[in-house]
PDB file of N, CA and C in Angstrom:
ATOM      1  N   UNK A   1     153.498 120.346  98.085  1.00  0.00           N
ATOM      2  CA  UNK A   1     154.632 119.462  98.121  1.00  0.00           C
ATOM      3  C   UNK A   1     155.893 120.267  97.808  1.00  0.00           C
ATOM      4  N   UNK A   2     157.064 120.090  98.540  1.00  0.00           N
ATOM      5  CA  UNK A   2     157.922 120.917  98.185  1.00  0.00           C
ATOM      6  C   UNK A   2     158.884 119.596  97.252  1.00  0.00           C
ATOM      7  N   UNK A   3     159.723 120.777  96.919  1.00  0.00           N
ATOM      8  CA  UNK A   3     160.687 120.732  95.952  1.00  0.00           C
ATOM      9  C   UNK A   3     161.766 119.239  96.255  1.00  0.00           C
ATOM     10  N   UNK A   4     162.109 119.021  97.516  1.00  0.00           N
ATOM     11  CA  UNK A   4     162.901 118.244  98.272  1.00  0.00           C
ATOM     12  C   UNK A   4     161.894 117.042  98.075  1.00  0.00           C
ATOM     13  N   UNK A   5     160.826 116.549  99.021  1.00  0.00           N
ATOM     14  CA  UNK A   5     159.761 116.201  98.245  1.00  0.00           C
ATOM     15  C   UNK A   5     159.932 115.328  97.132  1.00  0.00           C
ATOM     16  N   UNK A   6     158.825 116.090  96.291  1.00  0.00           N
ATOM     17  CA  UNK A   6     159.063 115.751  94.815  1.00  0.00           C
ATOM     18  C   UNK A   6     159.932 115.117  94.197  1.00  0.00           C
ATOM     19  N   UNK A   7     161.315 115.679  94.397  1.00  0.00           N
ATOM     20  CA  UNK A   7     162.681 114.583  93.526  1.00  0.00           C
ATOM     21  C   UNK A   7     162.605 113.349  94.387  1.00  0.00           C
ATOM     22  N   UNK A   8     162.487 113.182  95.683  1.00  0.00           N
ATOM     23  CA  UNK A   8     163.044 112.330  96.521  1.00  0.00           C
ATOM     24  C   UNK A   8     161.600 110.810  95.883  1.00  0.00           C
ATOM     25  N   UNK A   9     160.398 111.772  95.712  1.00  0.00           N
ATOM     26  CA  UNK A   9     159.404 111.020  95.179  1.00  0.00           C
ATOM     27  C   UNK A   9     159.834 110.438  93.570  1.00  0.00           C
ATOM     28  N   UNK A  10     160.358 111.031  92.711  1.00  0.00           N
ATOM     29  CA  UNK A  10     160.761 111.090  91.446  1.00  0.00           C
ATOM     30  C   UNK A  10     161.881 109.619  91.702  1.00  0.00           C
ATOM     31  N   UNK A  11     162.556 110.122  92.332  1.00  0.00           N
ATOM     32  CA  UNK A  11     164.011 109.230  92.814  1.00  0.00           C
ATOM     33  C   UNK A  11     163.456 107.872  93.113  1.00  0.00           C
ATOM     34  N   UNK A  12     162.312 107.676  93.890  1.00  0.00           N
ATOM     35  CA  UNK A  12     161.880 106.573  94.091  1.00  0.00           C
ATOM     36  C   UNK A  12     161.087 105.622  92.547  1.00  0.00           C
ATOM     37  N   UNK A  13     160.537 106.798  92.116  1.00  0.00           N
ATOM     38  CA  UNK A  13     159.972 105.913  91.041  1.00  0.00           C
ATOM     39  C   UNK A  13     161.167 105.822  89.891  1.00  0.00           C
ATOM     40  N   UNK A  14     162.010 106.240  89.903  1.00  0.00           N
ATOM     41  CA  UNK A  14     163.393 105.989  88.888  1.00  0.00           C
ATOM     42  C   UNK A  14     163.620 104.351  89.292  1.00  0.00           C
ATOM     43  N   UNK A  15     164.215 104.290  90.893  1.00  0.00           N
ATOM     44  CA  UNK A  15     164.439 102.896  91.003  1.00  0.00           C
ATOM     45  C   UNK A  15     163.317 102.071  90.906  1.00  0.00           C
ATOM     46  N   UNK A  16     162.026 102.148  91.456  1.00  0.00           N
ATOM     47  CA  UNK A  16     161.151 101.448  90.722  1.00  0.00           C
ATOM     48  C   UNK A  16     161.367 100.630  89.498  1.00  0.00           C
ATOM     49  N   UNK A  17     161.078 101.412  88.696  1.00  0.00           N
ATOM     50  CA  UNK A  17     160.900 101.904  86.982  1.00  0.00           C
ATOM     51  C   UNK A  17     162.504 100.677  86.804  1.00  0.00           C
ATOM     52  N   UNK A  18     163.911 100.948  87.687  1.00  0.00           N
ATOM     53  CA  UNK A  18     164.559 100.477  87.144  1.00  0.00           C
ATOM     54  C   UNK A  18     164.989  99.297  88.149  1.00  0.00           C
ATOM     55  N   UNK A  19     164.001  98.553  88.613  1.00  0.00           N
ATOM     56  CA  UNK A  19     164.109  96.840  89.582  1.00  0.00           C
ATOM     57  C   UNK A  19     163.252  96.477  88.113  1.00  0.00           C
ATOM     58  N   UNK A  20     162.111  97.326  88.234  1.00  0.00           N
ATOM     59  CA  UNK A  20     161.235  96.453  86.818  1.00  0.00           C
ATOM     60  C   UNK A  20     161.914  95.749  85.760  1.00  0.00           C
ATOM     61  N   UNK A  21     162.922  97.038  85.421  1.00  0.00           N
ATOM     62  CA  UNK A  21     163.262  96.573  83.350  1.00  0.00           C
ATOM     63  C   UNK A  21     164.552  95.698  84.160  1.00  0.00           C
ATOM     64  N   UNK A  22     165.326  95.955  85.062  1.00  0.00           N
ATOM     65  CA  UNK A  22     166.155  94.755  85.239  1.00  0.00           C
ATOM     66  C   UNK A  22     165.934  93.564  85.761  1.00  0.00           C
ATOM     67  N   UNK A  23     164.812  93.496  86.205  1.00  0.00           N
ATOM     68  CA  UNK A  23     164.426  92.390  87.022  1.00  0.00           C
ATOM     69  C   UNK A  23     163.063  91.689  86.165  1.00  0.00           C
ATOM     70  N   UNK A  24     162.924  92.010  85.272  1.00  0.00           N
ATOM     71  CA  UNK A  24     161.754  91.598  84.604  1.00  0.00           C
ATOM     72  C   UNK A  24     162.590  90.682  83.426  1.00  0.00           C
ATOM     73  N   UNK A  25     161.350  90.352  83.262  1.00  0.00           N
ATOM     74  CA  UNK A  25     161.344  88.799  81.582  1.00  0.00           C
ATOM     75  C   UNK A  25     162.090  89.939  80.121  1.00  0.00           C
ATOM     76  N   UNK A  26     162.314  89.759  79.550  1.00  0.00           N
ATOM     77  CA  UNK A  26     162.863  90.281  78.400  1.00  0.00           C
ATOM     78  C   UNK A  26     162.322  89.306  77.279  1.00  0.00           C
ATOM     79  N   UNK A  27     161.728  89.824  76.367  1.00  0.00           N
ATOM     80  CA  UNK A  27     161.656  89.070  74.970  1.00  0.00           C
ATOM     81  C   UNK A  27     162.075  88.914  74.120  1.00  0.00           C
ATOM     82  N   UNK A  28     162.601  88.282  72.786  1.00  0.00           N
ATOM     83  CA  UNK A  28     163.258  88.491  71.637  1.00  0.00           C
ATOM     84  C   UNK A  28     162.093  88.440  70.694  1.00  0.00           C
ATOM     85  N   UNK A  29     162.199  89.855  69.592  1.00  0.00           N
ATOM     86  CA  UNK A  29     161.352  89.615  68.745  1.00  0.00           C
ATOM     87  C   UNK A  29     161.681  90.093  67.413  1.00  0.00           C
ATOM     88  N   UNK A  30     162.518  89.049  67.068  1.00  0.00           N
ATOM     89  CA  UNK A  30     162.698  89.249  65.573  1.00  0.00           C
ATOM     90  C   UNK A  30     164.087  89.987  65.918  1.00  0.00           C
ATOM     91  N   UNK A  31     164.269  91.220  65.899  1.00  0.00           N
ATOM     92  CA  UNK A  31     165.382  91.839  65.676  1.00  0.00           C
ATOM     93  C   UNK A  31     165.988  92.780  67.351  1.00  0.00           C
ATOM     94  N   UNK A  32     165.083  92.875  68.139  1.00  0.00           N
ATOM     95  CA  UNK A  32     164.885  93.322  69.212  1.00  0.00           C
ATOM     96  C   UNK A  32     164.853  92.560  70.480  1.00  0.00           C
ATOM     97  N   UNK A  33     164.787  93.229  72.019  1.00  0.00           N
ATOM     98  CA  UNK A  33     164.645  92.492  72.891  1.00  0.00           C
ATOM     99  C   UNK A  33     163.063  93.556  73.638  1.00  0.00           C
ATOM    100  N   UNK A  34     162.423  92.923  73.938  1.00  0.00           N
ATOM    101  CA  UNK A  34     161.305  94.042  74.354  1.00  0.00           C
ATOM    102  C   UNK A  34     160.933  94.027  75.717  1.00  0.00           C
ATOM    103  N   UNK A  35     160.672  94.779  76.590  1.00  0.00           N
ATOM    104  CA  UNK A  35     160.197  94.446  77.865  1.00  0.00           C
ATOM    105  C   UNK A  35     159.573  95.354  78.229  1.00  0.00           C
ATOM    106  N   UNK A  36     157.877  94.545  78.741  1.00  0.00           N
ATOM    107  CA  UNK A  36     156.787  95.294  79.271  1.00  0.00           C
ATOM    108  C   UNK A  36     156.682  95.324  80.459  1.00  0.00           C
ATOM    109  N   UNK A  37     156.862  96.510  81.126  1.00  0.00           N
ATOM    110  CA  UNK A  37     156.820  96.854  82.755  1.00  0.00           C
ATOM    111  C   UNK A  37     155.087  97.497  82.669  1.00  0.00           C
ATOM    112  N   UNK A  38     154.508  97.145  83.880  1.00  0.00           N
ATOM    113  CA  UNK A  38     153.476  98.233  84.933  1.00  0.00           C
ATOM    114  C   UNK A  38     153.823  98.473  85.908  1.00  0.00           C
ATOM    115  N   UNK A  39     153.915  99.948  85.689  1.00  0.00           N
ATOM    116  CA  UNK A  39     154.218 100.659  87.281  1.00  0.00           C
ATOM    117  C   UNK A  39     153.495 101.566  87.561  1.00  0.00           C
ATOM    118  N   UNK A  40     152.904 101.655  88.937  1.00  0.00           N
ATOM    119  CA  UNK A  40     151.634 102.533  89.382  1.00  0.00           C
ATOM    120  C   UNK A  40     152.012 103.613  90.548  1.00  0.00           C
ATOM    121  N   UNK A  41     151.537 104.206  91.053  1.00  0.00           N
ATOM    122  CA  UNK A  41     151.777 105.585  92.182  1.00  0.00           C
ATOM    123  C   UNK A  41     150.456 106.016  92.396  1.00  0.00           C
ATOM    124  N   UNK A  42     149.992 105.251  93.490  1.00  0.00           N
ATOM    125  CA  UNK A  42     148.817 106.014  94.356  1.00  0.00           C
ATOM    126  C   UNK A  42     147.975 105.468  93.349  1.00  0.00           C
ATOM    127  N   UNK A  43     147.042 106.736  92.709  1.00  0.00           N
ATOM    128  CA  UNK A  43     145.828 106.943  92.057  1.00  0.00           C
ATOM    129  C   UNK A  43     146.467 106.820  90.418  1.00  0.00           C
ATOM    130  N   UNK A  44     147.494 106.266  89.777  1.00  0.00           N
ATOM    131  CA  UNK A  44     147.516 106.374  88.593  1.00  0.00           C
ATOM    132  C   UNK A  44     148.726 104.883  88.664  1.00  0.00           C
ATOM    133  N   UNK A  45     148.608 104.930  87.166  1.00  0.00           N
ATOM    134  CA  UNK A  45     149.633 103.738  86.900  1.00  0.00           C
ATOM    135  C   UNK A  45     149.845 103.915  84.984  1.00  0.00           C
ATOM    136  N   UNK A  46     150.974 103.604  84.281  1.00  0.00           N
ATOM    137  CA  UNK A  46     151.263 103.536  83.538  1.00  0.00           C
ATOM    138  C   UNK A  46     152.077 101.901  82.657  1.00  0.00           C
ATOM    139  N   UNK A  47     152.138 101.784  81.647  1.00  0.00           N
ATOM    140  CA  UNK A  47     152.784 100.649  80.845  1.00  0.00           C
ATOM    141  C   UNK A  47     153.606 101.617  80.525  1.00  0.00           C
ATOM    142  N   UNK A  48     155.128 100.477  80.822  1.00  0.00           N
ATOM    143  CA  UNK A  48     156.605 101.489  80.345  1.00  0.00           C
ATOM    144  C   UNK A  48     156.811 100.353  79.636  1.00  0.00           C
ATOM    145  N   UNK A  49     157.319 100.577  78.262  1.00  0.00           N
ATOM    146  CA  UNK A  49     157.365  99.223  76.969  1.00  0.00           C
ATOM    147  C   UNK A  49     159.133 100.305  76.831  1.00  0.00           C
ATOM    148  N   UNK A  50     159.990  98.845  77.458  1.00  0.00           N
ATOM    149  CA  UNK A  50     161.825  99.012  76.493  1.00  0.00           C
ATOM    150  C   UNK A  50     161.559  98.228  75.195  1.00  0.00           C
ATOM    151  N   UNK A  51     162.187  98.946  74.001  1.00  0.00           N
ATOM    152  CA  UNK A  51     162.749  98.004  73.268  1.00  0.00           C
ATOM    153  C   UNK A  51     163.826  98.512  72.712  1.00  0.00           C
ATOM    154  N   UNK A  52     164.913  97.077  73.205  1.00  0.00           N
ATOM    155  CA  UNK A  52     166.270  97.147  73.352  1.00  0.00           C
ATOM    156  C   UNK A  52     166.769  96.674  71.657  1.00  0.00           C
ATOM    157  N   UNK A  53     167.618  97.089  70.804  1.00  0.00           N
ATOM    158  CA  UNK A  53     168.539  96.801  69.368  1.00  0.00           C
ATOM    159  C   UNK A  53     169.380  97.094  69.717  1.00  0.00           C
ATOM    160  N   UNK A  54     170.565  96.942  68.628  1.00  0.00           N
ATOM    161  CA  UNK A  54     172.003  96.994  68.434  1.00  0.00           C
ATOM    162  C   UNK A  54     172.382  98.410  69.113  1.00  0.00           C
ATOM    163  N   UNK A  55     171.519  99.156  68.242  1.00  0.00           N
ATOM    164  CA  UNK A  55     172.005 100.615  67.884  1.00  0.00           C
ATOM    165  C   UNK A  55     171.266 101.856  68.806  1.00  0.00           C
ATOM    166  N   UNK A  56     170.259 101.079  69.313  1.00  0.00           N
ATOM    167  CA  UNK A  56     169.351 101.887  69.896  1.00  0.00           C
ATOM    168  C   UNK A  56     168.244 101.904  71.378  1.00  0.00           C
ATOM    169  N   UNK A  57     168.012 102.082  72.198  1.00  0.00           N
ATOM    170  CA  UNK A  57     166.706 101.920  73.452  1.00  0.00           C
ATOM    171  C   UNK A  57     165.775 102.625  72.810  1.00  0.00           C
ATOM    172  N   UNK A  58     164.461 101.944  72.654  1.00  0.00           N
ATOM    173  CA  UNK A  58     163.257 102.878  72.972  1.00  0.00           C
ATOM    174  C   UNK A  58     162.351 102.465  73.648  1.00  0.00           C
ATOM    175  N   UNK A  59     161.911 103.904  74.061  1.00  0.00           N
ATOM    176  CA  UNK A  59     161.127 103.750  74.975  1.00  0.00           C
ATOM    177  C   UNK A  59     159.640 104.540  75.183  1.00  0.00           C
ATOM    178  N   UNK A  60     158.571 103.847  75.227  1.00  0.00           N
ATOM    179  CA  UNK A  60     157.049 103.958  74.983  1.00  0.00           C
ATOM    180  C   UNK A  60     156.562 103.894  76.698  1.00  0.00           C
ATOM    181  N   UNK A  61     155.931 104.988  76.731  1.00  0.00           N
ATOM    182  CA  UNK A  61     155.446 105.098  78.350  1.00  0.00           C
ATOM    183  C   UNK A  61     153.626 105.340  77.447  1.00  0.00           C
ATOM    184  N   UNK A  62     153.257 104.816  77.965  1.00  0.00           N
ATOM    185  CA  UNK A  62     151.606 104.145  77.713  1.00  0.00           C
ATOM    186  C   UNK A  62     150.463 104.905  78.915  1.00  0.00           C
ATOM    187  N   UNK A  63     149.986 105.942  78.274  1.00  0.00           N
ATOM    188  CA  UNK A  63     148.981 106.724  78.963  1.00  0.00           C
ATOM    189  C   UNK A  63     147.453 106.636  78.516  1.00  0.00           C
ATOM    190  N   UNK A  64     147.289 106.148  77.644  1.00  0.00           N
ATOM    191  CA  UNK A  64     146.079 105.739  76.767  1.00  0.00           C
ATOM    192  C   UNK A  64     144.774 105.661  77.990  1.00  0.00           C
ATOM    193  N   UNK A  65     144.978 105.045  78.682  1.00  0.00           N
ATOM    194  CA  UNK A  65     144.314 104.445  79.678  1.00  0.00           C
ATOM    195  C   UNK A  65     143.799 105.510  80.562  1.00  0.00           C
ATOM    196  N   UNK A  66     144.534 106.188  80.902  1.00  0.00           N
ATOM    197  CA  UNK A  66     144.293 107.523  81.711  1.00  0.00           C
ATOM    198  C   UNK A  66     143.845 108.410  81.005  1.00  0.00           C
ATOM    199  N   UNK A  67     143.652 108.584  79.334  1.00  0.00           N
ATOM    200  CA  UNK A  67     142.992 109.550  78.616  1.00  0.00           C
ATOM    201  C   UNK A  67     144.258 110.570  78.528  1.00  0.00           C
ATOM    202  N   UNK A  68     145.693 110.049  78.309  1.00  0.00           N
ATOM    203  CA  UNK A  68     146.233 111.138  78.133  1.00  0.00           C
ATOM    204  C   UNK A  68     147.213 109.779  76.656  1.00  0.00           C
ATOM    205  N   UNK A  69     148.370 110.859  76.298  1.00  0.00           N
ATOM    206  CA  UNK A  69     148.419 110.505  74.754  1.00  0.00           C
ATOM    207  C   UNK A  69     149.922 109.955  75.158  1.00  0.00           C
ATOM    208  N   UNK A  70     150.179 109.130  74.846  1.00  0.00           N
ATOM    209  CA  UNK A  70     151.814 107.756  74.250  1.00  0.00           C
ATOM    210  C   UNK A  70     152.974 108.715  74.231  1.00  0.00           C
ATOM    211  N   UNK A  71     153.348 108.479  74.942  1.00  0.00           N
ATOM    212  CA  UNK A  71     154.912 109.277  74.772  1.00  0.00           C
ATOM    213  C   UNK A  71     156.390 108.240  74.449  1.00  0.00           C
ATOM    214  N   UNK A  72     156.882 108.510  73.462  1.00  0.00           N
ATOM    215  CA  UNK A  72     158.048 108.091  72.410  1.00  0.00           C
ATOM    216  C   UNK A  72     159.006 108.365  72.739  1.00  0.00           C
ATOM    217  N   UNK A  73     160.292 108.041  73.302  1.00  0.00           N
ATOM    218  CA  UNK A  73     161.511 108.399  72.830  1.00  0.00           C
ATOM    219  C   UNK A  73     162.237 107.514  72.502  1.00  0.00           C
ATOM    220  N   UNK A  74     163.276 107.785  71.701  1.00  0.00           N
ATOM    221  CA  UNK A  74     164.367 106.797  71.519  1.00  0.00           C
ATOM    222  C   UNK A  74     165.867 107.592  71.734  1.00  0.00           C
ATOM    223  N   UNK A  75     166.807 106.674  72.500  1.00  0.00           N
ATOM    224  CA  UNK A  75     167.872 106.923  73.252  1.00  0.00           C
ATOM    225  C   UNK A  75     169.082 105.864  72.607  1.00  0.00           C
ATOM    226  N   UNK A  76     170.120 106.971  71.675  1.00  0.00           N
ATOM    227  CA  UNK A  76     171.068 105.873  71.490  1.00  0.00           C
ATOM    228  C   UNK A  76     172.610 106.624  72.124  1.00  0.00           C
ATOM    229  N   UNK A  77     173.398 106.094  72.381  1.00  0.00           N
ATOM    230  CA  UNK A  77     175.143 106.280  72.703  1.00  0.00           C
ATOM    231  C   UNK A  77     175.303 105.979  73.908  1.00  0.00           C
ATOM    232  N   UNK A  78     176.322 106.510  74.793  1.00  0.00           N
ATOM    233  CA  UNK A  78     176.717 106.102  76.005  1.00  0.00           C
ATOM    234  C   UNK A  78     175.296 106.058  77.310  1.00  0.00           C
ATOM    235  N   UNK A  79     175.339 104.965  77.780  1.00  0.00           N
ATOM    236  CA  UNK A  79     174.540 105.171  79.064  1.00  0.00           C
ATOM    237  C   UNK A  79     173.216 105.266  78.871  1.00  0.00           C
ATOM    238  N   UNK A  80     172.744 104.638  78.270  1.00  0.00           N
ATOM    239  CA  UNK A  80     171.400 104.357  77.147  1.00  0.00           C
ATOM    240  C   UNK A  80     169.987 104.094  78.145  1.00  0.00           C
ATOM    241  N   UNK A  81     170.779 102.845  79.118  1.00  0.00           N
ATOM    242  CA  UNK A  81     169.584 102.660  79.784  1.00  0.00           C
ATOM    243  C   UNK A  81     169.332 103.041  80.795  1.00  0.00           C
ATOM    244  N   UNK A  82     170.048 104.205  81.392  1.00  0.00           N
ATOM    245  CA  UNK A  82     169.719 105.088  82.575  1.00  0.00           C
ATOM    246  C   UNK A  82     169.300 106.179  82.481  1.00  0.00           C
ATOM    247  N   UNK A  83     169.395 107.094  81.112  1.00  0.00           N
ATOM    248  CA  UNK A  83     168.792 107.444  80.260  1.00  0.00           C
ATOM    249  C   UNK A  83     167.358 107.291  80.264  1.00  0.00           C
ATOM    250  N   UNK A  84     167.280 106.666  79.352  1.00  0.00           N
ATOM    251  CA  UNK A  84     165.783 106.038  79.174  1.00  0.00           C
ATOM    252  C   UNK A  84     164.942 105.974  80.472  1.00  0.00           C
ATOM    253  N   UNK A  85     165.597 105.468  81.886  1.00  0.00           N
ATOM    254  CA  UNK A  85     164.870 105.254  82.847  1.00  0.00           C
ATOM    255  C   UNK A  85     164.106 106.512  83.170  1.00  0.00           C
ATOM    256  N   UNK A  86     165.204 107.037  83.511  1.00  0.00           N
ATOM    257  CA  UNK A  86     165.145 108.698  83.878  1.00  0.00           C
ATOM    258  C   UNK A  86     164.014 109.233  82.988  1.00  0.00           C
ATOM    259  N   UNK A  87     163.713 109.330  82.114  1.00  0.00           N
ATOM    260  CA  UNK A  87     163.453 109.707  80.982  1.00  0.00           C
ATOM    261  C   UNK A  87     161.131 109.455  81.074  1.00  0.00           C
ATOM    262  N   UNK A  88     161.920 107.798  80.911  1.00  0.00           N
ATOM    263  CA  UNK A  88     160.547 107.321  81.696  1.00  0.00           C
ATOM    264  C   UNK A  88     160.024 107.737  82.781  1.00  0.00           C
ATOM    265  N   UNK A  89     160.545 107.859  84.340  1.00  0.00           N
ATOM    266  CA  UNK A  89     159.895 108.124  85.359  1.00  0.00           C
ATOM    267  C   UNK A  89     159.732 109.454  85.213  1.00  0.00           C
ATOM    268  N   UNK A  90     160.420 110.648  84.340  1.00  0.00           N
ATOM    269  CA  UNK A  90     160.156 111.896  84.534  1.00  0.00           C
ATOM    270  C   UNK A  90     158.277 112.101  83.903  1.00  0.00           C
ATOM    271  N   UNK A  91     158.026 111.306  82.385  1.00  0.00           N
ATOM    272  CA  UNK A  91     157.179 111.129  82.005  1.00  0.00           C
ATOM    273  C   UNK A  91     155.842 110.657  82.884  1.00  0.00           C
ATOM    274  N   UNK A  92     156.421 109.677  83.568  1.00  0.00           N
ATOM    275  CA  UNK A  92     155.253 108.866  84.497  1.00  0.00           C
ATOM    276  C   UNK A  92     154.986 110.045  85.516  1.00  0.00           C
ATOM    277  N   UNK A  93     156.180 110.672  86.115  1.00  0.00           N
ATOM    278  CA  UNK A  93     155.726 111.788  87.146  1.00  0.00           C
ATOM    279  C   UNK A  93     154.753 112.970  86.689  1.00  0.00           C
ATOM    280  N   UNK A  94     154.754 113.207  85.447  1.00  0.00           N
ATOM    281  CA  UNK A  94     154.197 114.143  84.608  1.00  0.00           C
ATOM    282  C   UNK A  94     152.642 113.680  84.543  1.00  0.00           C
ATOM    283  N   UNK A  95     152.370 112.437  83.973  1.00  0.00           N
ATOM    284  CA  UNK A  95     151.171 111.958  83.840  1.00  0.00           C
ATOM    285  C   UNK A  95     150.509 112.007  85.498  1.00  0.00           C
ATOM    286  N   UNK A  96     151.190 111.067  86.321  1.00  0.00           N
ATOM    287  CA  UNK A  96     150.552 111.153  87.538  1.00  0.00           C
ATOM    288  C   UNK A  96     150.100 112.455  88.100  1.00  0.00           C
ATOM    289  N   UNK A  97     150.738 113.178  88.061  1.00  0.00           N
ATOM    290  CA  UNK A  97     150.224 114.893  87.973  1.00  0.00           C
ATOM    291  C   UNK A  97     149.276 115.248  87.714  1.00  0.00           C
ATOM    292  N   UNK A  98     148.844 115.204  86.310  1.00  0.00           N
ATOM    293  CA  UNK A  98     147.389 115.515  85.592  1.00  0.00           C
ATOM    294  C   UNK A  98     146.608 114.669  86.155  1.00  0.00           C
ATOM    295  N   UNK A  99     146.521 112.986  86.712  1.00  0.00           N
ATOM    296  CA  UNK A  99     145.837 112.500  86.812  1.00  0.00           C
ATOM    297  C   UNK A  99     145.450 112.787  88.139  1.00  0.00           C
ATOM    298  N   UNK A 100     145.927 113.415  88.893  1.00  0.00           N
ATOM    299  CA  UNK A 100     145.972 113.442  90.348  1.00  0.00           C
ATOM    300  C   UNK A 100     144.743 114.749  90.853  1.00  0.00           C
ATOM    301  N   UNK A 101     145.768 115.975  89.220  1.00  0.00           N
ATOM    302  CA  UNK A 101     144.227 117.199  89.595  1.00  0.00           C
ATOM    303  C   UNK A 101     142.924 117.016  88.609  1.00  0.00           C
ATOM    304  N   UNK A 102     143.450 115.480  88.370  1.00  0.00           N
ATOM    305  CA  UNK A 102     141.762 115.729  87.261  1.00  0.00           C
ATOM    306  C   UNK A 102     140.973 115.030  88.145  1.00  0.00           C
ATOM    307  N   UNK A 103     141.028 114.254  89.652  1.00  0.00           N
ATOM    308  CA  UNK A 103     140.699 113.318  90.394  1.00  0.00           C
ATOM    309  C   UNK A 103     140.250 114.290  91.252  1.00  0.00           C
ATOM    310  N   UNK A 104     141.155 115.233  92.195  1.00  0.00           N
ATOM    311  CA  UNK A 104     140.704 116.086  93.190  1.00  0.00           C
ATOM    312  C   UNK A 104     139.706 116.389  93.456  1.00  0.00           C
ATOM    313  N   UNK A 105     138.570 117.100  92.444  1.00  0.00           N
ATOM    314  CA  UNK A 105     137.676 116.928  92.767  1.00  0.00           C
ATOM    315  C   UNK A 105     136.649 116.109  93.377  1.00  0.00           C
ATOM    316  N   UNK A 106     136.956 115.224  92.527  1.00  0.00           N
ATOM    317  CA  UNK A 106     135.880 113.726  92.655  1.00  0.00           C
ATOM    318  C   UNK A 106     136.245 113.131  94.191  1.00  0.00           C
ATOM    319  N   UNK A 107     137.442 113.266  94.461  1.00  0.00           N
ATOM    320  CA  UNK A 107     138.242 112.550  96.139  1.00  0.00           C
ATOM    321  C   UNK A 107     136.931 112.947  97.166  1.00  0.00           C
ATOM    322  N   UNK A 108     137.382 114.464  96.853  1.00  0.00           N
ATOM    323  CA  UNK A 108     136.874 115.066  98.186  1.00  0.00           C
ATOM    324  C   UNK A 108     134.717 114.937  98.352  1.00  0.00           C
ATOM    325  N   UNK A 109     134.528 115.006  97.108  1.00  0.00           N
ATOM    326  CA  UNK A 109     132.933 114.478  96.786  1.00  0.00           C
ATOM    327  C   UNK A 109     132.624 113.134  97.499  1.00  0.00           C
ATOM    328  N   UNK A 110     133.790 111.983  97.419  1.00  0.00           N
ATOM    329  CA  UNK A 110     133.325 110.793  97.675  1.00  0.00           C
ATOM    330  C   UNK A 110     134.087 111.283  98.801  1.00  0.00           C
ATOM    331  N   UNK A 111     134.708 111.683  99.474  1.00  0.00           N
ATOM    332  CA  UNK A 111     135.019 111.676 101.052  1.00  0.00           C
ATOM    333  C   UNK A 111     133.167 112.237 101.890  1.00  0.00           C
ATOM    334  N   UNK A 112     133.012 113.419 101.237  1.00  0.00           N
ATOM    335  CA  UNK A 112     132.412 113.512 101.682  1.00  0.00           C
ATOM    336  C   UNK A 112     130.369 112.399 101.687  1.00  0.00           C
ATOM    337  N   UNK A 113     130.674 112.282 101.168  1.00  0.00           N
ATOM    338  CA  UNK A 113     129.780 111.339 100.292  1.00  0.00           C
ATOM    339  C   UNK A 113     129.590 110.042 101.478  1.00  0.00           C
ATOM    340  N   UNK A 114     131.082 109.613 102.113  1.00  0.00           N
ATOM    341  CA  UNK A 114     131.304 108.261 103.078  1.00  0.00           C
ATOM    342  C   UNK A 114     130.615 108.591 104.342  1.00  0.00           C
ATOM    343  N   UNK A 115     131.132 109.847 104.569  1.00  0.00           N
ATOM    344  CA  UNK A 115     130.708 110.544 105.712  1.00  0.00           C
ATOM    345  C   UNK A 115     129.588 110.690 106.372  1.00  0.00           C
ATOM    346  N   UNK A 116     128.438 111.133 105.228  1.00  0.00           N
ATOM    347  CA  UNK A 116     127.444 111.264 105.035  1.00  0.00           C
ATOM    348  C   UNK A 116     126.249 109.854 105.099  1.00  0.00           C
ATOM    349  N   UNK A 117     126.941 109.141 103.878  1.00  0.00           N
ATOM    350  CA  UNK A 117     126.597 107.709 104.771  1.00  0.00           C
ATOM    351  C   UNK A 117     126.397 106.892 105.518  1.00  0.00           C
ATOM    352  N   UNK A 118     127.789 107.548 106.447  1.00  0.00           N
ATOM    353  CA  UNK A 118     127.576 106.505 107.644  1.00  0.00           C
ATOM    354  C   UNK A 118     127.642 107.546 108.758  1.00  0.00           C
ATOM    355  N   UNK A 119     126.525 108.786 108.798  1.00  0.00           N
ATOM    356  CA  UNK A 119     126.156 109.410 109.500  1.00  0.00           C
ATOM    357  C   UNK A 119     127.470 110.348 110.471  1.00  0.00           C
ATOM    358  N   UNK A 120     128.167 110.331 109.607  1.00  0.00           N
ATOM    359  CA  UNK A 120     129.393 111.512 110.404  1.00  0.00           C
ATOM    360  C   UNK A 120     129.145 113.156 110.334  1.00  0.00           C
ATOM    361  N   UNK A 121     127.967 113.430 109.504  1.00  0.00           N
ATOM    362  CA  UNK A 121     128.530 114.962 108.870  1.00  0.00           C
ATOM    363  C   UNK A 121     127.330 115.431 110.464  1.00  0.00           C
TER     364      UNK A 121
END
């Protein structure tokens, strides 16, 4: 995959990532506003958790599921929640990555595997 590629792929899951948190339900909880997005790409998918305060965005991208580990940030001053987006989809692009060459193998096993089945090889 080249370079051109890649961002243009990145770029897409930014706006993704950001129809979700604007276009989605928002909660109030207690002191906060919280909002749980799922957003997926191909062979992987992640939980992107905003939670919006006075003073601060954070933001929890949720890999648990895929066997990889919670990534944290929190984003406060100008331009907070484009930030954060960015921030998020760079994360999600990262995970989908690992999940993509820890799969490779297994793809091409069950490709071949179909094949074989239904008498192609």
């Amino acid at each position: 995959m080249t370079q051109k590629e890649e961002e243009r792929i990145i770029n897409r899951i930014r706006k993704g990532i950001g129809r979700c948190v604007t276009g989605c339900k928002w909660s109030f909880r207690g002191t906060s506003f919280v909002s749980d997005t799922y957003y997926g790409l191909r062979d992987s998918c992640v939980w992107v958790k905003f939670i919006a305060t006075f003073n601060y965005v954070k933001v929890c991208v949720v890999g648990e599921h895929n066997g990889l580990a919670n990534c944290e940030k929190t984003f406060t001053g100008d331009d907070v929640l484009s930030d954060a987006i960015m921030w998020a989809a760079d994360k999600f692009w990262e995970m989908h990555q690992i999940v993509v060459a820890r799969i490779a193998p297994y793809k091409r096993g069950q490709e071949e595997f179909i094949r074989a089945w239904e008498g192609r090889i």
